[in-house]
Every structure is written in structure tokens, then in C-alpha cells.
Protein backbone atom coordinates (compact mmCIF):
# COMPACT_ATOMS: atom_id res chain seq x y z
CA UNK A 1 -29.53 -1.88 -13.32
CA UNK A 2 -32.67 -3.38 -11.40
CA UNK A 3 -32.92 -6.44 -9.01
CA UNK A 4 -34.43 -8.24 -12.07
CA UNK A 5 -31.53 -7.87 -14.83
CA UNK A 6 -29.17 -10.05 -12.15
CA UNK A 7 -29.93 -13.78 -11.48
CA UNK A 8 -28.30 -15.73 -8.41
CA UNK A 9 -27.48 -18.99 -8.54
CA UNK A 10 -25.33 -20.92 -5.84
CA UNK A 11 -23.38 -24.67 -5.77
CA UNK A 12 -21.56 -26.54 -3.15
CA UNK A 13 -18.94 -28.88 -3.77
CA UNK A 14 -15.93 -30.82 -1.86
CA UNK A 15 -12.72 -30.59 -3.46
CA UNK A 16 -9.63 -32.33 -2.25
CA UNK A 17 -11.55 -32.37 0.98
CA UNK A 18 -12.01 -28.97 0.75
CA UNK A 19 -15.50 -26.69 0.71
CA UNK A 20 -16.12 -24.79 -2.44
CA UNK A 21 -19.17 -22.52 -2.63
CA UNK A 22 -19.80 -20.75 -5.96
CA UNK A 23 -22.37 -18.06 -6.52
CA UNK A 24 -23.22 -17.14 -10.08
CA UNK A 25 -24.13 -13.69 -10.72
CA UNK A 26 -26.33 -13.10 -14.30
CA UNK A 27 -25.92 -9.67 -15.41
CA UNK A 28 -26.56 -7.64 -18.61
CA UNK A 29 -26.07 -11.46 -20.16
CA UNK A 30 -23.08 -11.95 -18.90
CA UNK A 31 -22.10 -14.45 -15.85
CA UNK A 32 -19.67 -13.56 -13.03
CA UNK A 33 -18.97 -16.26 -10.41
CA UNK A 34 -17.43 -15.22 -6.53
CA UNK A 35 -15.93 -18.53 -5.12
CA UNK A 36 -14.98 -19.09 -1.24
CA UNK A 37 -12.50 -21.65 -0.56
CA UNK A 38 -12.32 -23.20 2.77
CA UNK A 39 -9.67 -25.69 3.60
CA UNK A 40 -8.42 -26.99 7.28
CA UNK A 41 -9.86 -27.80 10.63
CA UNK A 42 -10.93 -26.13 13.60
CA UNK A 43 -8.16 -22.93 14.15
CA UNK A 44 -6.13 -23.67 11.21
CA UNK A 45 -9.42 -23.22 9.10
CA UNK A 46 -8.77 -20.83 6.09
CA UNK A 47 -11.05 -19.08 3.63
CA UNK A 48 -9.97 -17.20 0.53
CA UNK A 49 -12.47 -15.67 -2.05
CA UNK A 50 -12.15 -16.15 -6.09
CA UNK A 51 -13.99 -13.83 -8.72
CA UNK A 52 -14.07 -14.96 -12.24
CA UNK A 53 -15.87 -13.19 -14.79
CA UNK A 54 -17.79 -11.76 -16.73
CA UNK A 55 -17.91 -14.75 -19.45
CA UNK A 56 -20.26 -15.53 -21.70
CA UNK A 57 -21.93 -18.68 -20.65
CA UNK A 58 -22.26 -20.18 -16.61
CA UNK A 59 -20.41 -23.32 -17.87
CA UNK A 60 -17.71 -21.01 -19.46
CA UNK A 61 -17.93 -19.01 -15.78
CA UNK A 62 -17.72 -22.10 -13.80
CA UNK A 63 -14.79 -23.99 -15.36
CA UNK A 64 -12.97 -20.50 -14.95
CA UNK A 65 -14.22 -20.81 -11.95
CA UNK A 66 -12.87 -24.11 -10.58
CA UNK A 67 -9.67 -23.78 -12.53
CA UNK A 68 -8.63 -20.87 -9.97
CA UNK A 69 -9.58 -22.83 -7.03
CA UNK A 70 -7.19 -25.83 -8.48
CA UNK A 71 -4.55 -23.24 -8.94
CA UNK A 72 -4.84 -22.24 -5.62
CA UNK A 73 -4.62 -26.06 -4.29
CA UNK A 74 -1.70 -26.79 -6.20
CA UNK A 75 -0.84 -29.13 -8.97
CA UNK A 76 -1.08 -32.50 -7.40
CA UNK A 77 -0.80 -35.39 -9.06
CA UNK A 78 -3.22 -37.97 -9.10
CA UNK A 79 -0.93 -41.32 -7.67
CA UNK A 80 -2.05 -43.35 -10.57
CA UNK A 81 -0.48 -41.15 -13.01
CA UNK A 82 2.39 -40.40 -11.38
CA UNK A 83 5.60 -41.63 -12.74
CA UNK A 84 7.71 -41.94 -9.60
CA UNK A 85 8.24 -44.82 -7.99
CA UNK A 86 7.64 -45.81 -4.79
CA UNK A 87 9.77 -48.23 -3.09
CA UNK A 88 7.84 -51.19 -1.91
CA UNK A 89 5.20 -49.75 -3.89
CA UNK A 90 4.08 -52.04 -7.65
CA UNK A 91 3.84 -50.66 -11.01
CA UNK A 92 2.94 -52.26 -13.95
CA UNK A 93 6.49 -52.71 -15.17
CA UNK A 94 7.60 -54.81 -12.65
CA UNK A 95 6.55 -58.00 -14.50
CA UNK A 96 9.21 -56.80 -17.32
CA UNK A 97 12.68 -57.52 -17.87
CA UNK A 98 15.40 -54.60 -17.83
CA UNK A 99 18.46 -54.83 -19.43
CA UNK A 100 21.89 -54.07 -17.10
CA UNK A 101 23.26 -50.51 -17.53
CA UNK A 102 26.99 -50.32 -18.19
């Protein structure tokens, strides 16, 4: 394969406060993407390395991609969707009336 069958492509991007940098890799059609990871501060700073590919398409490679790197965040849940309750803490059933248990 020569330097001109494979195209480069690079994008940054914060997630969860976190540094994502993606590099897409064209090759015989297909596209490949290696993703670093780099979470924490100063000596608890951490870096850990995706690879996702070949796919078809570089939207197909990136949301392959970024699905990974939320895997490897965890599953949190976004506070507005959550269905725990807080105390102190107002949800949009408090204006409602409940009906006693027992």
C-alpha cells in the first residue's frame, strides 16, 4: 500500500471534562479510527488508547468510535433524567397529590 491509498484526518473534543483525540485512518476505502482518552489532573492524569475499525463510512467509524470512549466513562446518567430522588432536591411531581399507602 502507498502513502497515497491512506488519508489522515484528526478531531479534538472534551467529553465529561475529559480530552478525546481521534485520528481517522482512510485505507483501501475503508476507515479505522485510534482514539486517546485522557482524563484527570496533574499525577493522577491517565491515557488509554481505543481502535475502532475498519467500517465503511468516517461517520459509521466515529460513532463506533465515541461509543467506546462512553463505555469506558461509564453509564452516567444525565440528572435530568434520572429517576431518583433527591432529598431537598424538586421534581415535577411534587405539585401532585399521593394517595396514603396501607
Amino acid at each position: 500500500m502507498s502513502p497515497q491509498d491512506i488519508t489522515r484526518d484528526m478531531k479534538d473534543m472534551k467529553i465529561a471534562g475529559c480530552d478525546v483525540h481521534l485520528v481517522f485512518v482512510r485505507s483501501e476505502g475503508d476507515w479505522t479510527v485510534v482514539g486517546t482518552l485522557t482524563s484527570g489532573t496533574a499525577d493522577n492524569k491517565r491515557k488509554e488508547t481505543i481502535t475502532s475499525g475498519p467500517w465503511a463510512t468516517r461517520d459509521l467509524a466515529e460513532q463506533k468510535a465515541l461509543e467506546q470512549i462512553t463505555t469506558r466513562l461509564g453509564h452516567n446518567e444525565d440528572r435530568s433524567t434520572s429517576r431518583v430522588n433527591n432529598p431537598g432536591e424538586e421534581t415535577g411531581d411534587q405539585g401532585t397529590e399521593r394517595k396514603p399507602t396501607g
